[in-house]
C-alpha atoms as a PDB file:
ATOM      1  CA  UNK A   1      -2.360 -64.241  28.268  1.00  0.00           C
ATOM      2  CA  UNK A   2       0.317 -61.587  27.765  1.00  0.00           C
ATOM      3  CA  UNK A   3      -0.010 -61.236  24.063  1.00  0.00           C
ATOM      4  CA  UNK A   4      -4.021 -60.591  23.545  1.00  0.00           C
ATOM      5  CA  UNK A   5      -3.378 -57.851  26.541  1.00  0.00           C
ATOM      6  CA  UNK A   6      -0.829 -56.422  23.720  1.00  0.00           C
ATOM      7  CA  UNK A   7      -2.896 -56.782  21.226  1.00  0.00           C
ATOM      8  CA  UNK A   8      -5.699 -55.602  23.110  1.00  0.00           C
ATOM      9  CA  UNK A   9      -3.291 -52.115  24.500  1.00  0.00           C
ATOM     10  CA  UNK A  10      -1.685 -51.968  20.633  1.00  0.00           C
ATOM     11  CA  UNK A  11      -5.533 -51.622  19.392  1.00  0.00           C
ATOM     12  CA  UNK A  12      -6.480 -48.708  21.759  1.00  0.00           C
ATOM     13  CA  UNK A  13      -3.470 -47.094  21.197  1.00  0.00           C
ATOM     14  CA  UNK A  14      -4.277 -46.952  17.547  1.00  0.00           C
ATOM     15  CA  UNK A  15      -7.817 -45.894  17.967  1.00  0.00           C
ATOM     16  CA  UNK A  16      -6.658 -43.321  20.728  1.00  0.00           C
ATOM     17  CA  UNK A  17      -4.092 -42.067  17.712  1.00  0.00           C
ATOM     18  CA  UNK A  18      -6.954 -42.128  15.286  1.00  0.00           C
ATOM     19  CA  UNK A  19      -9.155 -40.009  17.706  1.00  0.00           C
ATOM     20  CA  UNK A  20      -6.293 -37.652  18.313  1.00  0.00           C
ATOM     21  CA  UNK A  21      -5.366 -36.910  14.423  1.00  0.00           C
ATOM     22  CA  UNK A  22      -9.211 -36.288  13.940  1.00  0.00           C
ATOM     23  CA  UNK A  23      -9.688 -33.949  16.865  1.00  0.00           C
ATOM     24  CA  UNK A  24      -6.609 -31.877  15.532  1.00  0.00           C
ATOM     25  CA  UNK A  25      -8.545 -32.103  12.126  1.00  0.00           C
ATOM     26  CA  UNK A  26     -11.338 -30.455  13.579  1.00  0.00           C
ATOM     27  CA  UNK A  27     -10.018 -27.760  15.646  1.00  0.00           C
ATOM     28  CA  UNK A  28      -7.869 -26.989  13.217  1.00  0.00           C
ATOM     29  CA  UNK A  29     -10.627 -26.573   9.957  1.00  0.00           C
ATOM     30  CA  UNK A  30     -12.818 -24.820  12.455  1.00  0.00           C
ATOM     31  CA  UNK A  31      -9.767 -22.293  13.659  1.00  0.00           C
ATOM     32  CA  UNK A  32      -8.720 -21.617  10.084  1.00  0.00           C
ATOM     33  CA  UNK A  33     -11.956 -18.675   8.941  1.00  0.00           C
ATOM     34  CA  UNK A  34     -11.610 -16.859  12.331  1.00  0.00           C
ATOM     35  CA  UNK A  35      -7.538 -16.660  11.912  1.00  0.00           C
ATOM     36  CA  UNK A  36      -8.029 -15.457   8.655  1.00  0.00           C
ATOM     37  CA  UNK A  37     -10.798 -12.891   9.616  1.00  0.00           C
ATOM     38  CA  UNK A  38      -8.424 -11.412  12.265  1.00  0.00           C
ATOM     39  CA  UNK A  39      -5.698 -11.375  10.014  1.00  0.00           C
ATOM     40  CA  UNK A  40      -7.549  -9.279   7.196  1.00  0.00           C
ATOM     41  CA  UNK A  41      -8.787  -7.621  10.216  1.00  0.00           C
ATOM     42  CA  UNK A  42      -5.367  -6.692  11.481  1.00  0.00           C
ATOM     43  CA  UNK A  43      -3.869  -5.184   8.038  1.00  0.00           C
ATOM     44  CA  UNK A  44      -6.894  -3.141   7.506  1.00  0.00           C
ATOM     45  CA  UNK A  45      -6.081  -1.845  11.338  1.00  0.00           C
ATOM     46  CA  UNK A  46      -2.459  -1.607  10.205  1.00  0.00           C
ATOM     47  CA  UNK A  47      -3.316   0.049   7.309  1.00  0.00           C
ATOM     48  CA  UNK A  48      -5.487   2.817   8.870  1.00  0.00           C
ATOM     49  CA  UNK A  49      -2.894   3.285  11.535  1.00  0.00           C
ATOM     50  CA  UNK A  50      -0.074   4.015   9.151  1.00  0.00           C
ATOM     51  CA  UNK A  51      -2.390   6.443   7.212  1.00  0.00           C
ATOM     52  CA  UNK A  52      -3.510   8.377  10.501  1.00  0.00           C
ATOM     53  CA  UNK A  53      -0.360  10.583  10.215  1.00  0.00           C
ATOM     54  CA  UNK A  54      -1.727  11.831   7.079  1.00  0.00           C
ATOM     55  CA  UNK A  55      -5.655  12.019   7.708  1.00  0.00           C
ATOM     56  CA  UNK A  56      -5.036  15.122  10.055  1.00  0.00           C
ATOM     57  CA  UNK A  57      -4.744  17.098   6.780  1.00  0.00           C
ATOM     58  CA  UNK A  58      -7.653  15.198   4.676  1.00  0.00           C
ATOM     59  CA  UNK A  59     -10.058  18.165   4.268  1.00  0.00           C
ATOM     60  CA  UNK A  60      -9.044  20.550   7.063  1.00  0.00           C
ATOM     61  CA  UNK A  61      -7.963  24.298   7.065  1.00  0.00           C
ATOM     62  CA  UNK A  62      -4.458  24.286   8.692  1.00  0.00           C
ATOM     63  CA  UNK A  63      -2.035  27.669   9.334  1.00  0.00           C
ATOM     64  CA  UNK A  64       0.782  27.969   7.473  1.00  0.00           C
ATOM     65  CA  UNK A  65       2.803  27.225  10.229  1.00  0.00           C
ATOM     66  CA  UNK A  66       1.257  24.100  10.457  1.00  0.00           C
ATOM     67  CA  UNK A  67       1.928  23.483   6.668  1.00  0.00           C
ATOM     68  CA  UNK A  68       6.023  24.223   6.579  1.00  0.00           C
ATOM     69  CA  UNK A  69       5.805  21.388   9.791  1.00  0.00           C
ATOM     70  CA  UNK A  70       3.617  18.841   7.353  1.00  0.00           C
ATOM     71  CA  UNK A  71       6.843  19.551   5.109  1.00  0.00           C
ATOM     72  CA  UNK A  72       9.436  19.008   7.489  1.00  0.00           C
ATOM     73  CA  UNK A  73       7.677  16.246   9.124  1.00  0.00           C
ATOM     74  CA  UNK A  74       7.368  14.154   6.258  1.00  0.00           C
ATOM     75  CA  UNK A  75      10.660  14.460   4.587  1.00  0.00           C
ATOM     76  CA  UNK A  76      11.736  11.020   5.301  1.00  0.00           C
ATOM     77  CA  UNK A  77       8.351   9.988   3.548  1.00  0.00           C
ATOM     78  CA  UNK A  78       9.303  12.164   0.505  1.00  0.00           C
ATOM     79  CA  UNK A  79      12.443  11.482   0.095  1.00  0.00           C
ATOM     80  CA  UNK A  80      11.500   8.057   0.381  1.00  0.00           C
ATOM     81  CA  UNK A  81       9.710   8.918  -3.014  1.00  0.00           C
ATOM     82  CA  UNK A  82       6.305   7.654  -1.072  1.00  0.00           C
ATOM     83  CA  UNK A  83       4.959  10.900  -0.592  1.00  0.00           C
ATOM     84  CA  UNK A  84       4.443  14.581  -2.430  1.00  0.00           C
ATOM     85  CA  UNK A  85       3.718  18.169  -0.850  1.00  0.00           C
ATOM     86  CA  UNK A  86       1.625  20.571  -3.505  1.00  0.00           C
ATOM     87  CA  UNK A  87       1.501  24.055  -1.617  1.00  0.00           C
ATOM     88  CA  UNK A  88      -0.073  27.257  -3.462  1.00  0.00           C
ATOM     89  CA  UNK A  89       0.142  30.308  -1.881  1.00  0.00           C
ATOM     90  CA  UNK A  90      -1.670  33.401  -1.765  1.00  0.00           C
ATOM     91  CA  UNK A  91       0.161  34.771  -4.756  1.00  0.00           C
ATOM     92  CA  UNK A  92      -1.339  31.547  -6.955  1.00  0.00           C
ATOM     93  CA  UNK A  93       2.503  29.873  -6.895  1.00  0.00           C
ATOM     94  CA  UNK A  94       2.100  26.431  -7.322  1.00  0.00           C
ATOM     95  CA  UNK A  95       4.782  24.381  -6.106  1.00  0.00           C
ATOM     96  CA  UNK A  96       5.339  20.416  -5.115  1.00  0.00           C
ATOM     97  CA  UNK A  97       8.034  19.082  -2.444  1.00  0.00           C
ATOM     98  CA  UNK A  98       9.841  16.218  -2.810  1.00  0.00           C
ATOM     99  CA  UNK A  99       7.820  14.391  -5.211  1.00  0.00           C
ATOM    100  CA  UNK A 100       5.057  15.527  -7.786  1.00  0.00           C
ATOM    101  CA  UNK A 101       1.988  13.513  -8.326  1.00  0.00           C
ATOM    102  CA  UNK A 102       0.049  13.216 -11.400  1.00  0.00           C
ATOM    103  CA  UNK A 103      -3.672  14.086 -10.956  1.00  0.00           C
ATOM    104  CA  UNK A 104      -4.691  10.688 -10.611  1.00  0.00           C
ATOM    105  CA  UNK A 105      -2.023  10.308  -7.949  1.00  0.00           C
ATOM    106  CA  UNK A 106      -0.788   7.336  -9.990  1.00  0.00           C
ATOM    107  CA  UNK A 107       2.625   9.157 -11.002  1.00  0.00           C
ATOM    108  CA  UNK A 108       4.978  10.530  -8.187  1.00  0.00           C
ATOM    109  CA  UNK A 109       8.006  11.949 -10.015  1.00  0.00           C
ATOM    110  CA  UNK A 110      10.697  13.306  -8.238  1.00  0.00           C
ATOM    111  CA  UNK A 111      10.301  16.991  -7.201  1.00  0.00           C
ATOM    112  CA  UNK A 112      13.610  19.143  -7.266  1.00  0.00           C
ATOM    113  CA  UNK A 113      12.318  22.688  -5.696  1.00  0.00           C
ATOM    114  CA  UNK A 114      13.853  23.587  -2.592  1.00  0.00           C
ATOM    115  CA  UNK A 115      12.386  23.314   0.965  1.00  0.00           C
ATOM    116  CA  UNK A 116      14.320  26.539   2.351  1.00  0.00           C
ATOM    117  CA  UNK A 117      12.444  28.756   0.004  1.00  0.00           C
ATOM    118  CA  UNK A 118       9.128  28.198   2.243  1.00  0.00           C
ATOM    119  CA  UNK A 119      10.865  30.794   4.818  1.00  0.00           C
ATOM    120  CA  UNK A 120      12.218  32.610   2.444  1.00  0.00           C
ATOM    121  CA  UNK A 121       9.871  36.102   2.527  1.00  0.00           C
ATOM    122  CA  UNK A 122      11.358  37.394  -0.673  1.00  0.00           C
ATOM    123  CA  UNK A 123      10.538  34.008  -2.938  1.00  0.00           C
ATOM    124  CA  UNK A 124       7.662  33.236  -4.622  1.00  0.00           C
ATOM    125  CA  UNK A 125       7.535  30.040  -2.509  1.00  0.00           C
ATOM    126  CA  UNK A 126       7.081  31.705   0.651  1.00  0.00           C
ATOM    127  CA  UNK A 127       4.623  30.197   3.200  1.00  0.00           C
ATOM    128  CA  UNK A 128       3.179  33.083   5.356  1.00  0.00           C
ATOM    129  CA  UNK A 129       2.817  31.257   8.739  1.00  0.00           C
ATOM    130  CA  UNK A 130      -0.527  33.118   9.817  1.00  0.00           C
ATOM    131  CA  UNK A 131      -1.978  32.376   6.807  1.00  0.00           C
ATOM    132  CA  UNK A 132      -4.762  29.553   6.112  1.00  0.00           C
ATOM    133  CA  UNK A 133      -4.496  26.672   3.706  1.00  0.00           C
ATOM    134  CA  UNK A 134      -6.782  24.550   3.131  1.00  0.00           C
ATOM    135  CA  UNK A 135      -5.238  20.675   2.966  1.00  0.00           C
ATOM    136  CA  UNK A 136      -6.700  17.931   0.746  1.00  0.00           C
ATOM    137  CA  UNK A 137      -5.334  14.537   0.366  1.00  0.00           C
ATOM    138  CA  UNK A 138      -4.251  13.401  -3.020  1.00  0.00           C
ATOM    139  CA  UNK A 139      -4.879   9.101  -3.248  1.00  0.00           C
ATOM    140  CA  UNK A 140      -3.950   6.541  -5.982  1.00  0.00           C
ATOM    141  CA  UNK A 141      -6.057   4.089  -8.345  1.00  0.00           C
ATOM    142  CA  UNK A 142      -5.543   2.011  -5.187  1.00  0.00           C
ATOM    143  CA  UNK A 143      -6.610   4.520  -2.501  1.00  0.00           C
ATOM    144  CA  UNK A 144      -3.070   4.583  -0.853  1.00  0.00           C
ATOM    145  CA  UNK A 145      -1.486   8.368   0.282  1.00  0.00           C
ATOM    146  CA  UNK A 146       0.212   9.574  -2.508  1.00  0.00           C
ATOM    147  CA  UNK A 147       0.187  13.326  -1.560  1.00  0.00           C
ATOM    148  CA  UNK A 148      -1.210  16.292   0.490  1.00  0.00           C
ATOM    149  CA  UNK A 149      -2.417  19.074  -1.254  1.00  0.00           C
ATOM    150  CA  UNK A 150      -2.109  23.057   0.988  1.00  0.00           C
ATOM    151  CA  UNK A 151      -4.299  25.848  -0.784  1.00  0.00           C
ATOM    152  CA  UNK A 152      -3.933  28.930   0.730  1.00  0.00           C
ATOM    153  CA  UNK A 153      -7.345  30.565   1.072  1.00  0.00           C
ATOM    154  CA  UNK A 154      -8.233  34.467   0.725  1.00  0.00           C
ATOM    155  CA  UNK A 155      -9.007  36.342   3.868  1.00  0.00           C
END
Protein backbone atom coordinates (compact mmCIF):
# COMPACT_ATOMS: atom_id res chain seq x y z
CA UNK A 1 0.00 0.00 0.00
CA UNK A 2 2.89 2.37 0.73
CA UNK A 3 4.39 2.39 -2.69
CA UNK A 4 1.21 3.31 -5.10
CA UNK A 5 0.67 6.26 -2.28
CA UNK A 6 4.40 7.20 -3.60
CA UNK A 7 3.73 6.78 -6.76
CA UNK A 8 0.53 8.35 -6.50
CA UNK A 9 2.39 11.75 -4.28
CA UNK A 10 5.63 11.40 -6.91
CA UNK A 11 2.90 11.94 -9.86
CA UNK A 12 1.30 15.13 -8.37
CA UNK A 13 4.38 16.43 -7.49
CA UNK A 14 5.42 16.29 -11.08
CA UNK A 15 2.25 17.67 -12.46
CA UNK A 16 2.26 20.39 -9.60
CA UNK A 17 6.07 21.14 -11.06
CA UNK A 18 4.71 21.08 -14.56
CA UNK A 19 1.89 23.59 -13.59
CA UNK A 20 4.38 25.76 -11.79
CA UNK A 21 7.12 26.05 -14.78
CA UNK A 22 4.06 26.93 -17.08
CA UNK A 23 2.53 29.57 -14.85
CA UNK A 24 6.10 31.25 -14.63
CA UNK A 25 5.99 30.86 -18.53
CA UNK A 26 3.06 32.86 -18.67
CA UNK A 27 3.55 35.62 -16.35
CA UNK A 28 6.66 35.98 -17.48
CA UNK A 29 5.84 36.31 -21.68
CA UNK A 30 2.95 38.46 -20.62
CA UNK A 31 5.34 40.84 -18.21
CA UNK A 32 8.03 41.08 -20.87
CA UNK A 33 6.09 44.16 -23.56
CA UNK A 34 5.00 46.25 -20.50
CA UNK A 35 8.78 46.08 -18.92
CA UNK A 36 10.03 47.00 -22.06
CA UNK A 37 7.46 49.87 -22.66
CA UNK A 38 8.45 51.39 -19.27
CA UNK A 39 11.90 50.99 -19.93
CA UNK A 40 11.86 52.95 -23.38
CA UNK A 41 9.55 54.99 -21.41
CA UNK A 42 12.04 55.75 -18.70
CA UNK A 43 15.16 56.80 -21.06
CA UNK A 44 13.00 59.02 -23.07
CA UNK A 45 12.05 60.60 -19.38
CA UNK A 46 15.78 60.44 -18.64
CA UNK A 47 16.59 61.88 -21.67
CA UNK A 48 14.28 64.95 -21.46
CA UNK A 49 15.34 65.45 -17.90
CA UNK A 50 19.02 65.72 -18.67
CA UNK A 51 18.20 68.13 -21.59
CA UNK A 52 15.89 70.46 -19.33
CA UNK A 53 19.03 72.36 -18.17
CA UNK A 54 19.47 73.41 -21.63
CA UNK A 55 15.76 73.98 -22.97
CA UNK A 56 15.56 77.23 -20.75
CA UNK A 57 17.59 78.86 -23.57
CA UNK A 58 15.82 77.01 -26.73
CA UNK A 59 14.26 80.11 -28.37
CA UNK A 60 14.11 82.66 -25.54
CA UNK A 61 15.49 86.29 -25.18
CA UNK A 62 17.78 86.15 -22.08
CA UNK A 63 19.99 89.37 -20.50
CA UNK A 64 23.36 89.26 -20.79
CA UNK A 65 23.74 88.62 -17.37
CA UNK A 66 21.91 85.66 -17.78
CA UNK A 67 24.22 84.64 -20.75
CA UNK A 68 27.93 85.03 -18.89
CA UNK A 69 25.88 82.54 -16.06
CA UNK A 70 24.83 79.96 -19.13
CA UNK A 71 28.79 80.19 -19.58
CA UNK A 72 29.86 79.66 -16.22
CA UNK A 73 27.23 77.22 -15.51
CA UNK A 74 28.07 74.90 -18.08
CA UNK A 75 31.77 74.78 -17.98
CA UNK A 76 31.97 71.34 -16.68
CA UNK A 77 29.73 70.43 -19.80
CA UNK A 78 32.25 72.22 -22.10
CA UNK A 79 35.11 71.25 -20.92
CA UNK A 80 33.75 67.95 -20.98
CA UNK A 81 33.89 68.63 -24.85
CA UNK A 82 29.85 67.84 -24.72
CA UNK A 83 28.83 71.22 -25.09
CA UNK A 84 29.68 74.74 -27.11
CA UNK A 85 28.72 78.51 -26.24
CA UNK A 86 28.42 80.81 -29.67
CA UNK A 87 27.83 84.45 -28.23
CA UNK A 88 27.70 87.58 -30.75
CA UNK A 89 27.50 90.74 -29.40
CA UNK A 90 26.22 93.97 -30.30
CA UNK A 91 29.40 94.90 -32.10
CA UNK A 92 28.75 91.61 -34.61
CA UNK A 93 31.88 89.64 -32.64
CA UNK A 94 31.33 86.22 -33.05
CA UNK A 95 32.86 84.08 -30.61
CA UNK A 96 32.41 80.20 -29.30
CA UNK A 97 33.35 78.91 -25.60
CA UNK A 98 34.76 75.88 -24.93
CA UNK A 99 33.92 74.01 -27.92
CA UNK A 100 32.86 75.12 -31.55
CA UNK A 101 30.19 73.32 -33.41
CA UNK A 102 29.92 72.89 -37.02
CA UNK A 103 26.56 74.10 -38.46
CA UNK A 104 25.11 70.84 -38.50
CA UNK A 105 26.14 70.50 -34.87
CA UNK A 106 27.83 67.26 -35.93
CA UNK A 107 31.51 68.69 -35.26
CA UNK A 108 32.39 70.13 -31.72
CA UNK A 109 36.07 71.12 -31.93
CA UNK A 110 37.73 72.41 -29.14
CA UNK A 111 37.33 76.20 -28.59
CA UNK A 112 40.50 78.06 -27.15
CA UNK A 113 39.05 81.83 -26.55
CA UNK A 114 39.02 82.89 -23.14
CA UNK A 115 36.03 83.08 -20.71
CA UNK A 116 37.44 86.25 -18.71
CA UNK A 117 37.17 88.38 -21.77
CA UNK A 118 33.15 88.31 -21.37
CA UNK A 119 33.75 90.99 -18.40
CA UNK A 120 36.27 92.45 -19.91
CA UNK A 121 34.59 96.12 -21.12
CA UNK A 122 37.55 96.97 -23.27
CA UNK A 123 37.51 93.47 -25.49
CA UNK A 124 35.71 92.77 -28.32
CA UNK A 125 34.22 89.81 -26.38
CA UNK A 126 32.53 91.80 -23.91
CA UNK A 127 29.00 90.75 -22.79
CA UNK A 128 27.06 93.94 -21.72
CA UNK A 129 24.93 92.47 -18.85
CA UNK A 130 21.71 94.70 -19.59
CA UNK A 131 21.78 93.79 -22.89
CA UNK A 132 19.35 91.15 -24.71
CA UNK A 133 20.38 88.04 -26.57
CA UNK A 134 18.41 86.07 -28.07
CA UNK A 135 19.38 82.08 -27.31
CA UNK A 136 18.83 79.27 -29.83
CA UNK A 137 19.81 75.76 -29.36
CA UNK A 138 22.22 74.22 -31.75
CA UNK A 139 21.28 69.98 -32.07
CA UNK A 140 23.08 67.11 -33.90
CA UNK A 141 22.07 64.62 -36.87
CA UNK A 142 20.79 62.82 -33.77
CA UNK A 143 18.88 65.65 -32.04
CA UNK A 144 21.20 65.58 -28.90
CA UNK A 145 22.49 69.31 -27.31
CA UNK A 146 25.43 70.11 -28.99
CA UNK A 147 25.40 73.92 -28.34
CA UNK A 148 23.56 77.17 -27.35
CA UNK A 149 23.65 79.87 -29.58
CA UNK A 150 23.33 84.00 -27.64
CA UNK A 151 22.58 86.78 -30.37
CA UNK A 152 22.54 89.96 -29.00
CA UNK A 153 19.59 91.89 -30.42
CA UNK A 154 19.44 95.80 -31.32
CA UNK A 155 17.50 98.02 -29.02
Amino acid sequence: MEAPSKALMFGAGILLAIALITLSVLVYSTSTEPAKSATSDFNNLSTELKDQKYLSYDNTTVSGSQVVNAVRRFATEGKNNDLGLKIVTGQGNSTWYYNTVSNSGDTLTASTSSVSEINNTNSSQYVNPSGTFKANIVRDSNQVIRAIEFVQQSK
